[in-house]
N, C-alpha and C. Protein backbone atom coordinates (compact mmCIF):
# COMPACT_ATOMS: atom_id res chain seq x y z
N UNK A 1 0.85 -1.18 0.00
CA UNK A 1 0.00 0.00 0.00
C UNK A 1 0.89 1.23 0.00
N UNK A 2 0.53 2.09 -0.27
CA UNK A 2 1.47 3.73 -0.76
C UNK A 2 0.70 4.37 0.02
N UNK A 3 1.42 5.26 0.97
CA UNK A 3 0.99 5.88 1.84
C UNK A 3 1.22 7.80 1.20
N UNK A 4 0.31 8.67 1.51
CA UNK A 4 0.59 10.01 1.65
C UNK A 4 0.32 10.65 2.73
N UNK A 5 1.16 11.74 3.05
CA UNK A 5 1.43 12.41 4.45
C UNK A 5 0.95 14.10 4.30
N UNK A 6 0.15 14.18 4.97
CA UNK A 6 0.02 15.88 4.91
C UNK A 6 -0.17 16.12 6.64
N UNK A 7 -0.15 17.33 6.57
CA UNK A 7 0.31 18.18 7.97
C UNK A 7 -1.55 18.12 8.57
N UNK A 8 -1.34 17.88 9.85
CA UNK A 8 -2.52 17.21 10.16
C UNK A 8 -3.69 18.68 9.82
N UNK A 9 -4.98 18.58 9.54
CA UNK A 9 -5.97 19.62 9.15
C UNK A 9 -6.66 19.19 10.78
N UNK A 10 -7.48 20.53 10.82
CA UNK A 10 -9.14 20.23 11.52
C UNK A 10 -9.73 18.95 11.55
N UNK A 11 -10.30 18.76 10.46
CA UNK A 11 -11.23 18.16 9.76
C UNK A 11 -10.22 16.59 9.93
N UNK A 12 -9.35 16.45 9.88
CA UNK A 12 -8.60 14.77 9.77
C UNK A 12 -8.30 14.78 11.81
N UNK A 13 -7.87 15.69 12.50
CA UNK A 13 -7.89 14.71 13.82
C UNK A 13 -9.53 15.62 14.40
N UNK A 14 -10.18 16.06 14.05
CA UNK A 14 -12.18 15.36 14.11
C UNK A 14 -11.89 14.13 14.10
N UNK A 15 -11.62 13.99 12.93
CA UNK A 15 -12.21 12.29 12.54
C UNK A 15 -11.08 11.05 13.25
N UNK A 16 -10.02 11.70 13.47
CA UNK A 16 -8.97 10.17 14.64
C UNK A 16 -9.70 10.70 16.05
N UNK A 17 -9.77 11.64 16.55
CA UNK A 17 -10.23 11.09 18.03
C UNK A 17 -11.57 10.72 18.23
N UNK A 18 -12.36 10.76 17.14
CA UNK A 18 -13.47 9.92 17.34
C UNK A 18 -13.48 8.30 17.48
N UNK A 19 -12.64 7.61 16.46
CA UNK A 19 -11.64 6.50 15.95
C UNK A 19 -12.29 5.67 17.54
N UNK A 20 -13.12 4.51 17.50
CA UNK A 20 -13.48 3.73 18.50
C UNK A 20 -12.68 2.39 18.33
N UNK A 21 -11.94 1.86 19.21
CA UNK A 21 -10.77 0.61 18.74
C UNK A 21 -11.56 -0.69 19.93
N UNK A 22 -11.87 -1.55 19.18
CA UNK A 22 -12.33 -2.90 20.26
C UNK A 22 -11.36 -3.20 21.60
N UNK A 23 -12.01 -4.10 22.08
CA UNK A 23 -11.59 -4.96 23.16
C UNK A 23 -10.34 -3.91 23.77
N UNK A 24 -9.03 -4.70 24.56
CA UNK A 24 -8.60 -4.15 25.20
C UNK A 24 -7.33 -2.98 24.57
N UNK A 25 -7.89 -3.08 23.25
CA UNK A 25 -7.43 -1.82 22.31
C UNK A 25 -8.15 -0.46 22.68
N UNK A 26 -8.99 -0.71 23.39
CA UNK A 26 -9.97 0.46 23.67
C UNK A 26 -9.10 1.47 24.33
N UNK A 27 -8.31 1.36 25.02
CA UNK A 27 -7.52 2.45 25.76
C UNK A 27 -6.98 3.44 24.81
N UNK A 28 -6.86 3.10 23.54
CA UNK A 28 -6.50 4.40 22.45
C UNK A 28 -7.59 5.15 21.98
N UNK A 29 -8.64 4.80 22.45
CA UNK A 29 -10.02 5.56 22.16
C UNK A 29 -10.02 6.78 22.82
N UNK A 30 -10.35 7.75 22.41
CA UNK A 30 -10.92 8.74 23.19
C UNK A 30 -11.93 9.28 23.79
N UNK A 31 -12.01 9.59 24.97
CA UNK A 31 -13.33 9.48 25.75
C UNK A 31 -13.98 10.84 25.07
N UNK A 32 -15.01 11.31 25.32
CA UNK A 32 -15.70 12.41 24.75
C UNK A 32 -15.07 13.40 25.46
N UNK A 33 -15.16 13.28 26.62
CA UNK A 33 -14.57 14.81 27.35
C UNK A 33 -12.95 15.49 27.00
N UNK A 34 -11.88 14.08 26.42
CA UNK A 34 -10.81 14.55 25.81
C UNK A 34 -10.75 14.91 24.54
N UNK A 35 -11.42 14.39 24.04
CA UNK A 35 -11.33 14.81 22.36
C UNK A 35 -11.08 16.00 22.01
N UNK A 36 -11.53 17.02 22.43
CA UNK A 36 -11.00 18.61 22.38
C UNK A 36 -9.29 18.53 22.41
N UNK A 37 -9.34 18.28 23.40
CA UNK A 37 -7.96 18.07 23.65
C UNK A 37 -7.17 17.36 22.99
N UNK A 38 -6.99 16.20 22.44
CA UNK A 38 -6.56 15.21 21.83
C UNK A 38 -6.73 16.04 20.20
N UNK A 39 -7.84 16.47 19.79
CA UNK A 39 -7.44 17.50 18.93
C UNK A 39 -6.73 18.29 18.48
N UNK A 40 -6.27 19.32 19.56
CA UNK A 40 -5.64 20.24 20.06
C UNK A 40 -4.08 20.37 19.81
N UNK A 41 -3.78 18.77 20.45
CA UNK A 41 -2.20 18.14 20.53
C UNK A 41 -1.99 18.16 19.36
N UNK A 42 -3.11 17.40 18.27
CA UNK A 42 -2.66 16.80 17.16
C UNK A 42 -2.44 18.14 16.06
N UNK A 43 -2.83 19.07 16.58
CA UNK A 43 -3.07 20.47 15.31
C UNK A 43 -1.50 21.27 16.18
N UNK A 44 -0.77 20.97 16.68
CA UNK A 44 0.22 21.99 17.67
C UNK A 44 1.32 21.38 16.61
N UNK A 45 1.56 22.29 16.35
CA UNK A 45 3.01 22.51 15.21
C UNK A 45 4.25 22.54 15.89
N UNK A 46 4.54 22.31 16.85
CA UNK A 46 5.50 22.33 17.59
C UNK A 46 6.16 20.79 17.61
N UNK A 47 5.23 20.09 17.83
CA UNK A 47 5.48 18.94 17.56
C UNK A 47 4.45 18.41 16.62
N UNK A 48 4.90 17.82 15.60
CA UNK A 48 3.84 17.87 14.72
C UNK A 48 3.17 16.76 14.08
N UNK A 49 1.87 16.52 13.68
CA UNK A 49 1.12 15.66 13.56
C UNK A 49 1.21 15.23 12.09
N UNK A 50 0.82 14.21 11.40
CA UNK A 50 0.21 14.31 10.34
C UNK A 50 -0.93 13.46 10.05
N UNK A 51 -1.30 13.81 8.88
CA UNK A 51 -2.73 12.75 8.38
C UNK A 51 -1.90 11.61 7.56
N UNK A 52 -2.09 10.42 7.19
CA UNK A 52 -2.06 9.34 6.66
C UNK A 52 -3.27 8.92 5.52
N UNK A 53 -2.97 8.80 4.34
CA UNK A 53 -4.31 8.18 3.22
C UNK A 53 -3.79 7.08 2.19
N UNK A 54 -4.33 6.72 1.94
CA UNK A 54 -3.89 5.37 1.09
C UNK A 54 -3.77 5.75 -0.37
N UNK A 55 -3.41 4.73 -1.21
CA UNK A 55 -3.92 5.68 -2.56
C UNK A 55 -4.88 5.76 -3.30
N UNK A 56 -6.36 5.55 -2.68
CA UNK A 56 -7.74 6.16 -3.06
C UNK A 56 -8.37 7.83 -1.86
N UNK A 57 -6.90 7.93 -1.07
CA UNK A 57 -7.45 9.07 -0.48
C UNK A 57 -8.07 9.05 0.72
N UNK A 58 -7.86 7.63 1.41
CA UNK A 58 -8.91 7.51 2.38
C UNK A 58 -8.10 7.77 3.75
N UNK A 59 -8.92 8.73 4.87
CA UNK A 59 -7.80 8.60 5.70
C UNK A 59 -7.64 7.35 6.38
N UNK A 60 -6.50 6.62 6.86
CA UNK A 60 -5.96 5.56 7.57
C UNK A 60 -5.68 5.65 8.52
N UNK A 61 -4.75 7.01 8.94
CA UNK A 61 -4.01 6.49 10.45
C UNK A 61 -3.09 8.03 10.55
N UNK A 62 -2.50 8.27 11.09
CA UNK A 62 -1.84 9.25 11.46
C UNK A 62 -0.17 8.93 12.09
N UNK A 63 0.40 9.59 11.91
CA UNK A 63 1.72 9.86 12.41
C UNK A 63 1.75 11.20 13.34
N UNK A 64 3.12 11.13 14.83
CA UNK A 64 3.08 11.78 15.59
C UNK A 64 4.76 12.07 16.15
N UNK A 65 5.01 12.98 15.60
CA UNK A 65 6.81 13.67 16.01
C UNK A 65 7.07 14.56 17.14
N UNK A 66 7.64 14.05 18.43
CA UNK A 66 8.27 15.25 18.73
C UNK A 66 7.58 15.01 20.54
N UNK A 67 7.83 15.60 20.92
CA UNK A 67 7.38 15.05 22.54
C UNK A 67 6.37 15.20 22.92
N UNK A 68 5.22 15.51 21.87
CA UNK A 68 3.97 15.19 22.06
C UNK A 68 3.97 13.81 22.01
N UNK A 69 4.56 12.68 21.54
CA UNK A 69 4.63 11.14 21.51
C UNK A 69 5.32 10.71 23.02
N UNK A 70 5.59 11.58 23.23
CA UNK A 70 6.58 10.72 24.31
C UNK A 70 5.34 10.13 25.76
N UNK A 71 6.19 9.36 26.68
CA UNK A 71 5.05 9.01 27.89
C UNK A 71 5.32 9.06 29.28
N UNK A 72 5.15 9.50 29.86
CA UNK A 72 6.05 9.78 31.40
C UNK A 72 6.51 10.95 31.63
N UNK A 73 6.74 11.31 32.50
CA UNK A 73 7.09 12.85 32.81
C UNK A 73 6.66 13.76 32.68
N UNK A 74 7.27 14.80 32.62
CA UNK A 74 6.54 16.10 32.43
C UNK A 74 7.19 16.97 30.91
N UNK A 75 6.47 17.03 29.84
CA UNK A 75 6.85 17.35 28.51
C UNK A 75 7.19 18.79 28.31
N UNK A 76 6.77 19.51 29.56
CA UNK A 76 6.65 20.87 28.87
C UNK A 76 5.82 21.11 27.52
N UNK A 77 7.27 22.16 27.27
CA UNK A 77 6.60 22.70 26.00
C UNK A 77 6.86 22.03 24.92
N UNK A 78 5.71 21.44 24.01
CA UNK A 78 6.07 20.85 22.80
C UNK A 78 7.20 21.11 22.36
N UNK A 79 7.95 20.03 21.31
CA UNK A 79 8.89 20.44 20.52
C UNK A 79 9.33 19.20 20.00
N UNK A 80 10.01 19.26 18.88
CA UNK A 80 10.59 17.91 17.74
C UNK A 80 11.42 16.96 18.14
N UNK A 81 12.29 17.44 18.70
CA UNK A 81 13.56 16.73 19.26
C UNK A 81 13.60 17.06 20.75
N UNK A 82 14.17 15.77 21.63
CA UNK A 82 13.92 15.83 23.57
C UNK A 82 15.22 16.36 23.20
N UNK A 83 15.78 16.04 24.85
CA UNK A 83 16.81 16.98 25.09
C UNK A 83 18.13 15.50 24.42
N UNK A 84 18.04 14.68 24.29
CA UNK A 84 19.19 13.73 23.52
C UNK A 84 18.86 13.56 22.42
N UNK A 85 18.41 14.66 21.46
CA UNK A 85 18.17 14.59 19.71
C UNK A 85 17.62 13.40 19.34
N UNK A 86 17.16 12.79 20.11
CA UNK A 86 16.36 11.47 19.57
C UNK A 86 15.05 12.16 19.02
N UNK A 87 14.17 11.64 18.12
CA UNK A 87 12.95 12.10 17.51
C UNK A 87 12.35 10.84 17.97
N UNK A 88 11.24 10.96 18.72
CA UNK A 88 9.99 10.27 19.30
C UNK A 88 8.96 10.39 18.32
N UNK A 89 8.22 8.99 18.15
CA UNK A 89 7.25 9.49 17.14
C UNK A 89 6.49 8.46 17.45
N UNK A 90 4.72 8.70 17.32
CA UNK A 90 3.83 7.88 17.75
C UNK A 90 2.93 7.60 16.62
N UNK A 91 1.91 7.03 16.75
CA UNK A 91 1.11 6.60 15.82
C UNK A 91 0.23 5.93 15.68
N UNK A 92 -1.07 6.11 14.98
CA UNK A 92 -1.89 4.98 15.31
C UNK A 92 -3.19 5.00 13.99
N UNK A 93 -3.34 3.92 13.60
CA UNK A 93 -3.86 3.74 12.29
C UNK A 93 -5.68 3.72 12.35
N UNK A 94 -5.90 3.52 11.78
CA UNK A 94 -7.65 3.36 12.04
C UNK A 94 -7.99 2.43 12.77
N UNK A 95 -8.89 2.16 13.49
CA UNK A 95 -9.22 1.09 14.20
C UNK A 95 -10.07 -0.44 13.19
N UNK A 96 -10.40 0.10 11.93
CA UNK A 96 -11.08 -1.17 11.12
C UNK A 96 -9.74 -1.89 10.08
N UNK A 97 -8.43 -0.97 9.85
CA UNK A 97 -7.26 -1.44 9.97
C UNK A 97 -6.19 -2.00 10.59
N UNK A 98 -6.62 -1.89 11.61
CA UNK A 98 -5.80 -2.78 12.30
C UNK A 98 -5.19 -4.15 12.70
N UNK A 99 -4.43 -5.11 12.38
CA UNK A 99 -4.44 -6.45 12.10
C UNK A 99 -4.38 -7.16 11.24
N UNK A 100 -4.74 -6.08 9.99
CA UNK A 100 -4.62 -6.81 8.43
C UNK A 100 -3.41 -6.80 7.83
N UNK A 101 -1.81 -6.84 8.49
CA UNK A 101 -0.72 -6.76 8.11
C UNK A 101 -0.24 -5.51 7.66
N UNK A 102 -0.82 -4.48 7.52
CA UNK A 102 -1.00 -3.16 6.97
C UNK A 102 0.67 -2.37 8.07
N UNK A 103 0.54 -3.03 8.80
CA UNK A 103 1.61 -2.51 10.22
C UNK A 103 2.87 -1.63 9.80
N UNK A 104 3.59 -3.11 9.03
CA UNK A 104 5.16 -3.00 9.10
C UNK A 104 4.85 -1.51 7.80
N UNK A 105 4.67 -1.88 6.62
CA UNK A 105 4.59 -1.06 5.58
C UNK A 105 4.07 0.58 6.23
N UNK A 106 3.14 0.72 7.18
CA UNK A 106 3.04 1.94 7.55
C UNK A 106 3.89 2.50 8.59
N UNK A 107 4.64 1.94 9.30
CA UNK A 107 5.70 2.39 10.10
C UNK A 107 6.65 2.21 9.33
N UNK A 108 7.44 1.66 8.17
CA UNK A 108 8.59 2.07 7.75
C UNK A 108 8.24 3.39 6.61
N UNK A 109 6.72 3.77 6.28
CA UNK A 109 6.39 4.97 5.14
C UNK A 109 6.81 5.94 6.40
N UNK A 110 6.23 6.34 7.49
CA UNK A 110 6.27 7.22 8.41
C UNK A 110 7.78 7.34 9.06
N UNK A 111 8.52 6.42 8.81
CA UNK A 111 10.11 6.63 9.38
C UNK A 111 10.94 7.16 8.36
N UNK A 112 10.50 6.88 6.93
CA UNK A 112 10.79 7.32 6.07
C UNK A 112 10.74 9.10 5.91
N UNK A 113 9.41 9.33 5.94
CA UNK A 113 9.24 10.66 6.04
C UNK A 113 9.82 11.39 7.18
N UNK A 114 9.74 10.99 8.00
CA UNK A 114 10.75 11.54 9.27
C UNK A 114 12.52 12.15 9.00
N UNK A 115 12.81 10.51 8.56
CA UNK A 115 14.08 10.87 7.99
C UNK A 115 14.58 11.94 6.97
N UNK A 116 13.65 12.30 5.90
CA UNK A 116 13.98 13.19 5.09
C UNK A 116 13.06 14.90 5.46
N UNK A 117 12.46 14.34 6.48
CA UNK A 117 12.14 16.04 7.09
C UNK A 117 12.71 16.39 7.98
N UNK A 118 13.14 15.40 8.78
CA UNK A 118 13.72 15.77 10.17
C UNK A 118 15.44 15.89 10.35
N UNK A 119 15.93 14.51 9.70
CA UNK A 119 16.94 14.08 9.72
C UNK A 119 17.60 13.60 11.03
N UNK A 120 16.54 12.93 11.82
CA UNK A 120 16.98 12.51 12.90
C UNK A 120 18.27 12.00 13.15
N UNK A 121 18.87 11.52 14.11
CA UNK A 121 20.14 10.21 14.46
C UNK A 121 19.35 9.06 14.96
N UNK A 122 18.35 9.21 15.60
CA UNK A 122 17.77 7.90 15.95
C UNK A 122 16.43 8.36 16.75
N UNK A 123 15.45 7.03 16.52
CA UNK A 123 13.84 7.18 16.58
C UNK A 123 13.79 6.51 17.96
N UNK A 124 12.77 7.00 18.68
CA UNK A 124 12.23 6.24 19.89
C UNK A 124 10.45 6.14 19.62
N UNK A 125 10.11 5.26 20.60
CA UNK A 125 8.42 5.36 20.62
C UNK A 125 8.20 4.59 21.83
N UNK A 126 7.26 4.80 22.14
CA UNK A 126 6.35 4.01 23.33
C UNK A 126 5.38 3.35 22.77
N UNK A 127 4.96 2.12 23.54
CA UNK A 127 4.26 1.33 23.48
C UNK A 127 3.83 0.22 24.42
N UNK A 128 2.46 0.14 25.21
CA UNK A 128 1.68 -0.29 25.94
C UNK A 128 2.67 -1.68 25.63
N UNK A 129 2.87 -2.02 27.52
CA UNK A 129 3.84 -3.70 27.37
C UNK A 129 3.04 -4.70 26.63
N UNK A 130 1.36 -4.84 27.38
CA UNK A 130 0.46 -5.99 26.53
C UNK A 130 0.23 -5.71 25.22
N UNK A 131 0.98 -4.60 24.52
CA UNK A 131 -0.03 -4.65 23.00
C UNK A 131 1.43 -5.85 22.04
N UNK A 132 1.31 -7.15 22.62
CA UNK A 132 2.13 -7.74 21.38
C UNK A 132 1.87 -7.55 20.06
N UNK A 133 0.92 -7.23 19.63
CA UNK A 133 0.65 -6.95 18.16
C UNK A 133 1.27 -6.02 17.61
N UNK A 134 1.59 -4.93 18.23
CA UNK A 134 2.19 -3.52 17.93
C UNK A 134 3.83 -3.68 18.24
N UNK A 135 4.13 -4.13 19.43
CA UNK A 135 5.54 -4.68 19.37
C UNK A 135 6.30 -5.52 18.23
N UNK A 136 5.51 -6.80 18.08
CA UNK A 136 6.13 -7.42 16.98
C UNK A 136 6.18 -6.71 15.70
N UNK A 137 5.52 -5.79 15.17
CA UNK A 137 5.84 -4.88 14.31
C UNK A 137 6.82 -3.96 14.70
N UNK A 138 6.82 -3.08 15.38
CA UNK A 138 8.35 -2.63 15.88
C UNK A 138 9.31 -3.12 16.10
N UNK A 139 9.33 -4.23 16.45
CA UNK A 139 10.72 -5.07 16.29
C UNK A 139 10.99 -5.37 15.02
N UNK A 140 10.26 -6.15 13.66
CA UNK A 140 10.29 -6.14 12.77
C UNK A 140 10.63 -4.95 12.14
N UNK A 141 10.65 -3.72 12.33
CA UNK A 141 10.74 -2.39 11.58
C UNK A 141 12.50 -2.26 12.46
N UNK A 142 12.90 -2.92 13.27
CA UNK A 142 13.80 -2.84 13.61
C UNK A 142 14.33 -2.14 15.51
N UNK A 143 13.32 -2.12 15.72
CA UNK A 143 13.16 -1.60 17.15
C UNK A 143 13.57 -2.09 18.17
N UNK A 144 14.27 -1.83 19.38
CA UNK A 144 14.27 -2.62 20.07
C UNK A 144 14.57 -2.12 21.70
N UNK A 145 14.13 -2.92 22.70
CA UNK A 145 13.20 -2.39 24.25
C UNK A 145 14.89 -1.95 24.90
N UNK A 146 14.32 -0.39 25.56
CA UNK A 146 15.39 0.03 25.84
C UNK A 146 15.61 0.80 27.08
N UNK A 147 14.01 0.35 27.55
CA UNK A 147 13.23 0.79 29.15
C UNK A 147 12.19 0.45 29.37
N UNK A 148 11.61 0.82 30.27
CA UNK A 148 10.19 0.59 30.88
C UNK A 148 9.84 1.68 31.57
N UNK A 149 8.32 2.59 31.03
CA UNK A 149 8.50 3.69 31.58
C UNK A 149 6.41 3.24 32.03
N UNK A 150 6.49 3.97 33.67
CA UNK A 150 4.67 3.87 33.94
C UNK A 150 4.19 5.17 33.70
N UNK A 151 2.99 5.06 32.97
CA UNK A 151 1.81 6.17 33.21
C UNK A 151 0.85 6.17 33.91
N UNK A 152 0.82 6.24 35.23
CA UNK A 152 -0.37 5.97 35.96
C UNK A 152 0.17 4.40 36.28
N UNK A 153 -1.05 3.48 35.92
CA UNK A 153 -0.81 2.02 36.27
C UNK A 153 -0.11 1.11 35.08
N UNK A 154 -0.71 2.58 33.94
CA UNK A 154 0.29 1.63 32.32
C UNK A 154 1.47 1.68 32.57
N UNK A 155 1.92 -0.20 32.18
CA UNK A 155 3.14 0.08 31.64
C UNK A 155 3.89 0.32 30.41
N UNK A 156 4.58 0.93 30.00
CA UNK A 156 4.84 1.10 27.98
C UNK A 156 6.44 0.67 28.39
N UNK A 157 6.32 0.38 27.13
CA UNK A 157 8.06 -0.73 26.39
C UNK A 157 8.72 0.79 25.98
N UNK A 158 9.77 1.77 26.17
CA UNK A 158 10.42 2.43 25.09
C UNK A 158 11.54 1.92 24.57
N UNK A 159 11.31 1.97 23.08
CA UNK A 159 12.08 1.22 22.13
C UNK A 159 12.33 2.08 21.27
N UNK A 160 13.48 1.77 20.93
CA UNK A 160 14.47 2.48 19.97
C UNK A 160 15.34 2.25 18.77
N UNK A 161 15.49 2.69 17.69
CA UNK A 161 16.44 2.13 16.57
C UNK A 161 17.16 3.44 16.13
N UNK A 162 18.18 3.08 15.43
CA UNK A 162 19.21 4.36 14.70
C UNK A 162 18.32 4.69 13.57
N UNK A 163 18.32 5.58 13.00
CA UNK A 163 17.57 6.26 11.85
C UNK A 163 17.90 5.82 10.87
């Protein structure tokens, strides 16, 4: 599948934080009272969002740079790169896509684009310890566990590869 990237609009994170994900995927859902918010993040140019579409145009999934991705602590003020030039980047695809192998191919389009906008030295991301589905694709894309950081009672894997 061929992915295209534009700078996230209004109108495209409307439509991801509505995005309802089953079973114990549900935790990437957004509750009604955040969605404003979760909006908000995704339109802040500081760290910056994008939209994801396939090649009939449809949106898919989104990409996320910069310490708005990150999980733990206290982020301050948005921005692209933390304080060790690593580029953090998050992400998360439609919820009726999910599982159909679609994975690896959309995380290496989105590392791709990173690399030639950003020019990172090396990528990090978080990711929920139980989501094996999402891990084994990050490892496959080349990733690999390089802490354990809690949010509350979550625990997330941070994993990392050279650019």
């Amino acid at each position: 599948m061929n992915f295209t990237f534009s700078l996230m609009s209004e109108a495209d994170a409307e439509t991801i934080a509505a995005w309802e994900y089953e079973g114990p995927y549900r935790v990437y859902s957004a509750d009604q009272e955040s969605r404003e918010a979760v909006k908000q993040e995704m339109l802040d140019r500081r760290s910056p969002h994008f939209a994801v579409r396939n090649e009939t145009g449809d949106l898919v999934g989104f990409f996320a740079f910069g310490t708005s991705a990150e999980v733990g602590g206290e982020r301050g003020t948005p921005s692209l790169f933390g304080l060790d030039g690593c580029l953090t980047v998050g992400l998360g695809m439609d919820p009726h896509l999910t599982g159909k192998g679609l994975g690896l191919s959309f995380v290496e389009a989105g590392l791709a684009l990173a690399r030639k906008a950003y020019t990172p030295m090396s990528f990090r991301l978080f990711v929920l310890a139980w989501n094996k589905r999402a891990i084994r694709v990050y490892e496959r894309a080349g990733f690999e566990l390089v802490g354990t950081v809690f949010q509350g009672e979550e625990e997330f894997w941070e994993m990392s590869r050279s650019a």
